[in-house]
PDB file of N, CA and C in Angstrom:
ATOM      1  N   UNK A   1       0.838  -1.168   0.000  1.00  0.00           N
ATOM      2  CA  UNK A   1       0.000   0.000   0.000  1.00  0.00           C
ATOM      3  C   UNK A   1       0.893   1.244   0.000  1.00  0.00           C
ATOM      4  N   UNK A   2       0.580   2.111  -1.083  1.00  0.00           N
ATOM      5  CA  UNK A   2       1.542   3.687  -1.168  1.00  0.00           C
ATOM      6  C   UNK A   2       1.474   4.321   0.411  1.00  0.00           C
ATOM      7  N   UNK A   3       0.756   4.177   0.949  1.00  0.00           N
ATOM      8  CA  UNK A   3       0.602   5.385   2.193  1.00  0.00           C
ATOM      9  C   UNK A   3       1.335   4.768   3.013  1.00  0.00           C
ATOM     10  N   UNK A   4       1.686   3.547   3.383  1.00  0.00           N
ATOM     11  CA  UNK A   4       2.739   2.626   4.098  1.00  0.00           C
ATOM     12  C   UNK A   4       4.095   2.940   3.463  1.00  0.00           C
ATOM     13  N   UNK A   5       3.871   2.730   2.182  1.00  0.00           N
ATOM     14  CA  UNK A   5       5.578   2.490   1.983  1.00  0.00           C
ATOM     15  C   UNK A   5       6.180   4.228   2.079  1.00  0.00           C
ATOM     16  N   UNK A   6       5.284   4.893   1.576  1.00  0.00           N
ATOM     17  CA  UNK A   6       5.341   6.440   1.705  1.00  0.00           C
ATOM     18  C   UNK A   6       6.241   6.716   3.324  1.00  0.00           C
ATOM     19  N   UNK A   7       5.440   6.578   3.771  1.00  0.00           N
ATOM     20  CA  UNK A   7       5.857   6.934   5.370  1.00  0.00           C
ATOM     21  C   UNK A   7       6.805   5.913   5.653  1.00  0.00           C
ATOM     22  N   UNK A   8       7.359   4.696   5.148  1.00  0.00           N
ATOM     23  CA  UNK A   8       8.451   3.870   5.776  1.00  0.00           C
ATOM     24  C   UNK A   8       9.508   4.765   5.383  1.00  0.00           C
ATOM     25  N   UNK A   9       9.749   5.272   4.047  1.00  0.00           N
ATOM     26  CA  UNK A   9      10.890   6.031   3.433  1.00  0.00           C
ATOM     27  C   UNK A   9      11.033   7.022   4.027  1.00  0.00           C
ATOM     28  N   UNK A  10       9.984   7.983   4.422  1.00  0.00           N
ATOM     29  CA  UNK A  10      10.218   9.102   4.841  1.00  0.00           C
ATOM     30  C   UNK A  10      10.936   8.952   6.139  1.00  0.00           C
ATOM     31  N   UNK A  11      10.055   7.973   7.250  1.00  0.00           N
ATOM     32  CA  UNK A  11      10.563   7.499   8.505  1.00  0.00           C
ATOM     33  C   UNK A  11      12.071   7.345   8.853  1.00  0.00           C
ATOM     34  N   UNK A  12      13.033   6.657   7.263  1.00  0.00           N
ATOM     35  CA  UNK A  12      13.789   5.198   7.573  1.00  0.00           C
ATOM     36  C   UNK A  12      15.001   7.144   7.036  1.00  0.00           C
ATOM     37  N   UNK A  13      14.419   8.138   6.363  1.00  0.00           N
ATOM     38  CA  UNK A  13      15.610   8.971   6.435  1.00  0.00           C
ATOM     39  C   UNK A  13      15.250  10.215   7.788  1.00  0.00           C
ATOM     40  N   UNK A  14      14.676   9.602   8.215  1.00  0.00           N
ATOM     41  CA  UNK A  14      14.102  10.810   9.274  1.00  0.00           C
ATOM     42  C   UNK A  14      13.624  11.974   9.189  1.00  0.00           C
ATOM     43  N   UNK A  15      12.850  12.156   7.775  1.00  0.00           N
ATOM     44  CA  UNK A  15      12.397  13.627   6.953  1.00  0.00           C
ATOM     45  C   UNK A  15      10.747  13.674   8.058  1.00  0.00           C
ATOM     46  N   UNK A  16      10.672  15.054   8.170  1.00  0.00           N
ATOM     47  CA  UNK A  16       9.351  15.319   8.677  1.00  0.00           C
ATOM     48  C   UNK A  16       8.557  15.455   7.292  1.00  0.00           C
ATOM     49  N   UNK A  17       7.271  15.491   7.303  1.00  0.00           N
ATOM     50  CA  UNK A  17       6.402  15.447   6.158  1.00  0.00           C
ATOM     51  C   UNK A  17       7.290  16.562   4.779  1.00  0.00           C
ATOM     52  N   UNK A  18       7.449  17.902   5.849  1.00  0.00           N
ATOM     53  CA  UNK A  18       7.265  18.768   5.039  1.00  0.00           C
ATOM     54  C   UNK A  18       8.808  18.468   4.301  1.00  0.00           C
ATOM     55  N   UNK A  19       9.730  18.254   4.852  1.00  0.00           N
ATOM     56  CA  UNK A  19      11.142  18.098   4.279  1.00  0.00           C
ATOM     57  C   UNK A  19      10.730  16.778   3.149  1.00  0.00           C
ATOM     58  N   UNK A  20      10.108  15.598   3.278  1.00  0.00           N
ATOM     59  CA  UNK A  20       9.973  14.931   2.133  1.00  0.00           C
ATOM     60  C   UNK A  20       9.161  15.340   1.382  1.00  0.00           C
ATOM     61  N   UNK A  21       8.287  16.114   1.426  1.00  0.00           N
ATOM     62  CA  UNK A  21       7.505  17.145   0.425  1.00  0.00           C
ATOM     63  C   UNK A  21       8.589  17.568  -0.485  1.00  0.00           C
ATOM     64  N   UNK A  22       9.585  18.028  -0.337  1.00  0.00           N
ATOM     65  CA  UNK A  22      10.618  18.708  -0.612  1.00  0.00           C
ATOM     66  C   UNK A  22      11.363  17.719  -1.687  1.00  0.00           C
ATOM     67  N   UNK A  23      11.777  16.766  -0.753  1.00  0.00           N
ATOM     68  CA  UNK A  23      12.749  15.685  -1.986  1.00  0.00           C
ATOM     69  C   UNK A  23      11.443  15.274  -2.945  1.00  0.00           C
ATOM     70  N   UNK A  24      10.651  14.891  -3.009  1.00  0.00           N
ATOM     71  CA  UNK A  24       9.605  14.211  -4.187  1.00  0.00           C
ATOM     72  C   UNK A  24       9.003  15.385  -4.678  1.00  0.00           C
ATOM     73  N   UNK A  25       9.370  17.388  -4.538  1.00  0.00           N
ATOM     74  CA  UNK A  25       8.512  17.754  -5.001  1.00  0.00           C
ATOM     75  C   UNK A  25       7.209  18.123  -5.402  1.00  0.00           C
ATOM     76  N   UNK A  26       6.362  18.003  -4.275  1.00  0.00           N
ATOM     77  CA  UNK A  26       5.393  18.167  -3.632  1.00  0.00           C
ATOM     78  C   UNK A  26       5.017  18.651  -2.531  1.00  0.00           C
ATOM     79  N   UNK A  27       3.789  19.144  -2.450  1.00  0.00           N
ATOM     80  CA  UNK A  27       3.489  19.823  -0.720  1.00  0.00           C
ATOM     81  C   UNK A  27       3.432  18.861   0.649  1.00  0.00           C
ATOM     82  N   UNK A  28       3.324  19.775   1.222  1.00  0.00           N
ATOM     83  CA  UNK A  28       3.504  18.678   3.069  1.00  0.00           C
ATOM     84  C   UNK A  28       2.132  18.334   3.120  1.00  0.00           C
ATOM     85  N   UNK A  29       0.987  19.058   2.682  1.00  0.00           N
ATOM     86  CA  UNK A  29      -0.165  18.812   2.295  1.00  0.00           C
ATOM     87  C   UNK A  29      -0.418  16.802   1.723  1.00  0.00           C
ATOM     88  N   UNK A  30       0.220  17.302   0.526  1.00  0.00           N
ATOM     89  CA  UNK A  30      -0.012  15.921  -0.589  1.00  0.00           C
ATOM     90  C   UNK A  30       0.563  14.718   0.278  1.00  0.00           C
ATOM     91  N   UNK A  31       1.936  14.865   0.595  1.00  0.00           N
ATOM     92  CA  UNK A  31       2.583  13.935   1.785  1.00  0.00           C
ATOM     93  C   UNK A  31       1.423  13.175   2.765  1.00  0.00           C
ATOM     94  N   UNK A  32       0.769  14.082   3.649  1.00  0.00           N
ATOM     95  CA  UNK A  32       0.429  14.091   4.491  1.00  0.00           C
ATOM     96  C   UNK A  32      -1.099  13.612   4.829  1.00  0.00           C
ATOM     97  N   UNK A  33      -1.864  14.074   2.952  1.00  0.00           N
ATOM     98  CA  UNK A  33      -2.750  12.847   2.515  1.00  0.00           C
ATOM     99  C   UNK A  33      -2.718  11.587   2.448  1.00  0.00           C
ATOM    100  N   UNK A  34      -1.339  11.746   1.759  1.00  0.00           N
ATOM    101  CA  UNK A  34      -1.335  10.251   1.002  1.00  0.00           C
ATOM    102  C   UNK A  34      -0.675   9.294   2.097  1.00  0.00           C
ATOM    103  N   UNK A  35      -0.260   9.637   2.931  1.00  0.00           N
ATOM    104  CA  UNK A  35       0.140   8.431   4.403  1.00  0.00           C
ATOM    105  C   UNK A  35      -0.991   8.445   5.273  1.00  0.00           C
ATOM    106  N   UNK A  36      -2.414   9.373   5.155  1.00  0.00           N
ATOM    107  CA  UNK A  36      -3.014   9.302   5.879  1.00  0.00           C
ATOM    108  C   UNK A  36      -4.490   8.284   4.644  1.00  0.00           C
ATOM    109  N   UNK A  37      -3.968   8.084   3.696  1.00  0.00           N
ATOM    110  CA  UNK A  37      -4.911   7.134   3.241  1.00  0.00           C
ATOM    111  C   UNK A  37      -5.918   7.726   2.227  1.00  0.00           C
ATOM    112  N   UNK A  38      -6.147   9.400   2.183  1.00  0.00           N
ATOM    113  CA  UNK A  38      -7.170   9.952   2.111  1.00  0.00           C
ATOM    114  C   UNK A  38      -7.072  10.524   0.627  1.00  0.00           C
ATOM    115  N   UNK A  39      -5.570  10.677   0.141  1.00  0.00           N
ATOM    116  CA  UNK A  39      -5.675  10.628  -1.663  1.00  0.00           C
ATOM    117  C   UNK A  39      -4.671   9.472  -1.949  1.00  0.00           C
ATOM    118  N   UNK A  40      -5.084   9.313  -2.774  1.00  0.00           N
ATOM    119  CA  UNK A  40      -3.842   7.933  -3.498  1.00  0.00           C
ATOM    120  C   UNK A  40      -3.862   8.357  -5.092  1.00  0.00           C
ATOM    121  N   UNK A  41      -2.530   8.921  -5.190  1.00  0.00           N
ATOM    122  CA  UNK A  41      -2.045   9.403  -6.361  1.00  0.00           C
ATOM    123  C   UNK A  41      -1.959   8.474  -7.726  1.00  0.00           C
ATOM    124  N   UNK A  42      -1.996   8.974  -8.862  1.00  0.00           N
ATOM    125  CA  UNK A  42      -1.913   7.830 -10.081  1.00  0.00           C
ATOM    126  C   UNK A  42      -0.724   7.270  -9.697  1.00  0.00           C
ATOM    127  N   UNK A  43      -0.489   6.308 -10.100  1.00  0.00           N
ATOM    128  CA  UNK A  43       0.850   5.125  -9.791  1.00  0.00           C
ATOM    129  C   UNK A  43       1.846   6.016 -10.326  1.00  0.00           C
ATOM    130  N   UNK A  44       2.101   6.317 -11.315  1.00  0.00           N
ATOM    131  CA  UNK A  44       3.460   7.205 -11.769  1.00  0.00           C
ATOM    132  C   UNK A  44       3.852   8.407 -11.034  1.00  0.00           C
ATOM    133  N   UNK A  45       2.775   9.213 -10.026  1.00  0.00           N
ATOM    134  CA  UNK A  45       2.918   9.694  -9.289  1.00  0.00           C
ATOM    135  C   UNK A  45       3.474   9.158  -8.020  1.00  0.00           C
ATOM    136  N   UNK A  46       2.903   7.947  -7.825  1.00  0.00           N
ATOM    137  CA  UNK A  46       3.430   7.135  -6.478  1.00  0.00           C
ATOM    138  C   UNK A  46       4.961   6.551  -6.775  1.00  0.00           C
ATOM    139  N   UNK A  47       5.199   6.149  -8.318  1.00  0.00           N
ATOM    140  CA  UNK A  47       6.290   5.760  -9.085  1.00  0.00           C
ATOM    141  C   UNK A  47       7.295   6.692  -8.522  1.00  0.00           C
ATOM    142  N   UNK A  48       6.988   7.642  -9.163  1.00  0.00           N
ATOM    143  CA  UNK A  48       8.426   9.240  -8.968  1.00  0.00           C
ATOM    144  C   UNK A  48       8.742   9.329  -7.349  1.00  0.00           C
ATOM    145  N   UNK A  49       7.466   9.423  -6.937  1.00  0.00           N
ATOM    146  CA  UNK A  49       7.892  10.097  -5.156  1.00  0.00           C
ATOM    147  C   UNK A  49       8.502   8.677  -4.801  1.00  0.00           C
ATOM    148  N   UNK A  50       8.505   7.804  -4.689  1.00  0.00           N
ATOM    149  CA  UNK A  50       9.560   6.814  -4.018  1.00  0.00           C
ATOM    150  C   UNK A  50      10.135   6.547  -4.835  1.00  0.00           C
ATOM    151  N   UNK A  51      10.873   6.674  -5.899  1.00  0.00           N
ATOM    152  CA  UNK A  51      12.026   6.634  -6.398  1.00  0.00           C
ATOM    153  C   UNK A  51      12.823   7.431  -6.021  1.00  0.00           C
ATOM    154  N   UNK A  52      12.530   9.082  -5.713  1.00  0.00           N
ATOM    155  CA  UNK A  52      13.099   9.996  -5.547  1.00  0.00           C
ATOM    156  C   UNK A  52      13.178   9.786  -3.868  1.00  0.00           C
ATOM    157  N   UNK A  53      12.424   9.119  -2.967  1.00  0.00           N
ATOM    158  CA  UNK A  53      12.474   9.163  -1.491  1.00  0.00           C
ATOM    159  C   UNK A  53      13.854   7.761  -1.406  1.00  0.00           C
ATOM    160  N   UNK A  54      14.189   7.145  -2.380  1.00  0.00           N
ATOM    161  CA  UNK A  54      14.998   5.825  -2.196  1.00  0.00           C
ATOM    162  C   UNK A  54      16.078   6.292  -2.830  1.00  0.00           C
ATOM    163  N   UNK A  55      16.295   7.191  -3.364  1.00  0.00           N
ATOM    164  CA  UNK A  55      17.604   7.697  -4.173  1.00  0.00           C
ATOM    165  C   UNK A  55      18.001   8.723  -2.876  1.00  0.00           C
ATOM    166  N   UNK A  56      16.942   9.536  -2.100  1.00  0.00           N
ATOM    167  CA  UNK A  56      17.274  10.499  -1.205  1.00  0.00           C
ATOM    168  C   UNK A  56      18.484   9.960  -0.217  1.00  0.00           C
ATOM    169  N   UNK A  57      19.207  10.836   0.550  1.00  0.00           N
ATOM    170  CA  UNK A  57      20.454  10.446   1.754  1.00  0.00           C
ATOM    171  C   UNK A  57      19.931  11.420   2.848  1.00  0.00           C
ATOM    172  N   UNK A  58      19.967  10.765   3.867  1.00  0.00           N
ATOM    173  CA  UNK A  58      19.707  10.975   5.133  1.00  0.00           C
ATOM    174  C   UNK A  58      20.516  12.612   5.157  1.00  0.00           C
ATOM    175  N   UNK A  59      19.883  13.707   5.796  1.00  0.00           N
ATOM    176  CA  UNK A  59      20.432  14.559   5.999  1.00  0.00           C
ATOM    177  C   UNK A  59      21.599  14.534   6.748  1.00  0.00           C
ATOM    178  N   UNK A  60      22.772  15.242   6.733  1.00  0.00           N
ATOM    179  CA  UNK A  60      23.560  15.417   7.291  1.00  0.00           C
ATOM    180  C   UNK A  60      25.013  14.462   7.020  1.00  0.00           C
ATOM    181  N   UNK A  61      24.615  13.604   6.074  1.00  0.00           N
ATOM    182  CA  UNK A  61      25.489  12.775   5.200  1.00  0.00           C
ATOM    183  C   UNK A  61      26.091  13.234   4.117  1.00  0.00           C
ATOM    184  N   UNK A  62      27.296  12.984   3.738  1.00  0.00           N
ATOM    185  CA  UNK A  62      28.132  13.670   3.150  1.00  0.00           C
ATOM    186  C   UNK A  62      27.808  13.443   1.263  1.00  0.00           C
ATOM    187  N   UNK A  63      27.988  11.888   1.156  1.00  0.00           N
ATOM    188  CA  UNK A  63      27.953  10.858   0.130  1.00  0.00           C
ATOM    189  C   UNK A  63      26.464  11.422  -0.650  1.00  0.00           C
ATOM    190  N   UNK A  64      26.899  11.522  -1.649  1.00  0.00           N
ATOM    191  CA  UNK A  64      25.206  11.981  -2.261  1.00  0.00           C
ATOM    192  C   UNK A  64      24.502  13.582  -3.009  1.00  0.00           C
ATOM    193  N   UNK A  65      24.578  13.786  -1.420  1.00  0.00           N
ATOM    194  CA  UNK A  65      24.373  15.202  -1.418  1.00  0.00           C
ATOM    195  C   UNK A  65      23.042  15.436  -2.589  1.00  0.00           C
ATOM    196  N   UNK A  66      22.354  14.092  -2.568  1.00  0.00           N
ATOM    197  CA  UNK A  66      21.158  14.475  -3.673  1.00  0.00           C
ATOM    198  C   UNK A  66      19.381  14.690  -3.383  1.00  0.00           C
ATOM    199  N   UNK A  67      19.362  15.733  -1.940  1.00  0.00           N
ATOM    200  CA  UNK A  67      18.417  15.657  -1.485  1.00  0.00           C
ATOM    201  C   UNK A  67      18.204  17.139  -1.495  1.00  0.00           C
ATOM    202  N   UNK A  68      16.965  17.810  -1.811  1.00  0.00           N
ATOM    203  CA  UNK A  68      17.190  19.494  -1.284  1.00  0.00           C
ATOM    204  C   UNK A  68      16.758  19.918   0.079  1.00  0.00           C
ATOM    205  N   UNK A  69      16.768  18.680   0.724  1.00  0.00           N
ATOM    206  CA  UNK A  69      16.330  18.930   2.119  1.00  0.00           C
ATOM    207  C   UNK A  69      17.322  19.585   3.100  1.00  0.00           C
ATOM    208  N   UNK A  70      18.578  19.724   2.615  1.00  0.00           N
ATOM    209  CA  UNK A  70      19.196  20.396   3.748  1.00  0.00           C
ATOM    210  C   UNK A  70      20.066  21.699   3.216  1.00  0.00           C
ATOM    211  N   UNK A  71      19.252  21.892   1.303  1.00  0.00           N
ATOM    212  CA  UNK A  71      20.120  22.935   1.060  1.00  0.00           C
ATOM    213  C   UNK A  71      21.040  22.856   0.018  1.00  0.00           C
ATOM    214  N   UNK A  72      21.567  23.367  -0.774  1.00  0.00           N
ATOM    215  CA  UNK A  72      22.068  23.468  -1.818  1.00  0.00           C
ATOM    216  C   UNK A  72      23.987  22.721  -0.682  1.00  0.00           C
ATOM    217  N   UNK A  73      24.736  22.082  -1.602  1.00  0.00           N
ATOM    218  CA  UNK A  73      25.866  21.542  -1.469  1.00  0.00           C
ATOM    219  C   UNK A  73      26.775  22.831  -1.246  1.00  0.00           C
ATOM    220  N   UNK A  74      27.707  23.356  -0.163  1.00  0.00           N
ATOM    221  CA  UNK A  74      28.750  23.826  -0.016  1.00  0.00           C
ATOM    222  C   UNK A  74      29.416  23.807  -0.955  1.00  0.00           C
ATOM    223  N   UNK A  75      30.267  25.389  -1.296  1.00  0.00           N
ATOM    224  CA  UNK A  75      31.083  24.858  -2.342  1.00  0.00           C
ATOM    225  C   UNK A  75      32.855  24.594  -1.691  1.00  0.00           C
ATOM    226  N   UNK A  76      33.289  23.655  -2.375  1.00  0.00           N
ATOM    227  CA  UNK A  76      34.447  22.883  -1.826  1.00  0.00           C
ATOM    228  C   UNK A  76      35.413  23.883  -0.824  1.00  0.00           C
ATOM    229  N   UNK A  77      36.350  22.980  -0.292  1.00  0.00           N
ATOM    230  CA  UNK A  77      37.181  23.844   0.381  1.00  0.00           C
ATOM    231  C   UNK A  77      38.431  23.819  -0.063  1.00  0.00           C
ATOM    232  N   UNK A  78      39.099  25.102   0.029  1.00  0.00           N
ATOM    233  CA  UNK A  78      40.593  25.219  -0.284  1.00  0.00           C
ATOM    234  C   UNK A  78      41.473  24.186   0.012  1.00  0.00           C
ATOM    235  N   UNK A  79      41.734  23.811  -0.756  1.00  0.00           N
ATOM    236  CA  UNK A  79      43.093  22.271  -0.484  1.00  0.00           C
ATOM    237  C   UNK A  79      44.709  23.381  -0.246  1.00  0.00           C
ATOM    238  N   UNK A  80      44.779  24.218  -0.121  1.00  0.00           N
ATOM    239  CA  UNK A  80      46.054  24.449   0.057  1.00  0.00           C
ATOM    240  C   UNK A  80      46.229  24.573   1.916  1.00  0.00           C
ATOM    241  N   UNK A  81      47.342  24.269   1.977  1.00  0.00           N
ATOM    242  CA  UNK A  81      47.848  23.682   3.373  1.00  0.00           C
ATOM    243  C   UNK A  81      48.010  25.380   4.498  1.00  0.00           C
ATOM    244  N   UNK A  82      47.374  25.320   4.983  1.00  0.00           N
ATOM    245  CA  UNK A  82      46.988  26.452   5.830  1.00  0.00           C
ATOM    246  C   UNK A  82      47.706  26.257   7.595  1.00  0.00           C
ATOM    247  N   UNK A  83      48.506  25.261   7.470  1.00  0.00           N
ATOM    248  CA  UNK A  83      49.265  24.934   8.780  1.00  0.00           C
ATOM    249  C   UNK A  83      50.641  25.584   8.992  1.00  0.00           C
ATOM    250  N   UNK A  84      50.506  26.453   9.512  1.00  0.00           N
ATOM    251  CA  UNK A  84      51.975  27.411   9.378  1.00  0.00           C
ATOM    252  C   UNK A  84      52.942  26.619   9.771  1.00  0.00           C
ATOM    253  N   UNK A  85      52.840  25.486  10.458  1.00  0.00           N
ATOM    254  CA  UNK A  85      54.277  24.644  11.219  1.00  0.00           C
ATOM    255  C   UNK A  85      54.457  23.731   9.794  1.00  0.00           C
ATOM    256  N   UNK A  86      53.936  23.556   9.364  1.00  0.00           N
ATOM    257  CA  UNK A  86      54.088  22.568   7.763  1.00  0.00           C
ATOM    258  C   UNK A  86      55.080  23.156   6.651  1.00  0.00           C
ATOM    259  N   UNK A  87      56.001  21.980   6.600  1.00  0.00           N
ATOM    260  CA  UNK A  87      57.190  22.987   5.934  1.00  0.00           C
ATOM    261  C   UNK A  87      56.419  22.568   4.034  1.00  0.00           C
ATOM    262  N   UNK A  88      57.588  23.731   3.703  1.00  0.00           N
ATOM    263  CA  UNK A  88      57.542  23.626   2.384  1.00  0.00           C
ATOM    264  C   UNK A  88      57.955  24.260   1.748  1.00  0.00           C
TER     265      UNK A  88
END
């Protein structure tokens, strides 16, 4: 059943409604129907949002970085050696 597996994914990355609203592109609203039973989306709709909730990475994980739940990716950091005791 979509409204089960809906909410296992969301659960298993620890997204509140509205943050997996976010990764599948949709409102906290639609989320918040569809685990409560009360719309059940065409299948290709149910298709996309858990594909996109099973591709998602747990916030705060480095690997990935393919969720917009915590924000656009940092941009890299300076690799040059900033340790004044470091010869060279």
């Amino acid at each position: 059943m979509f409204s089960a597996t809906l909410r296992l994914h969301r659960e298993r990355l620890g997204l509140t409604q509205a943050e997996a609203a976010l990764v599948v592109d949709m409102s906290a609203e639609w989320v918040s129907k569809c685990e409560r039973g009360l719309t059940v989306p065409p299948a290709i709709s149910q298709e996309g949002a858990l594909e996109r909730l099973r591709a998602a990475k747990k916030p705060g994980t480095r690997k990935g970085h393919n969720t917009s739940v915590s924000g656009p990716c940092p941009p890299p950091q300076d690799s040059t050696n900033t340790n004044p005791r470091a010869s060279g």
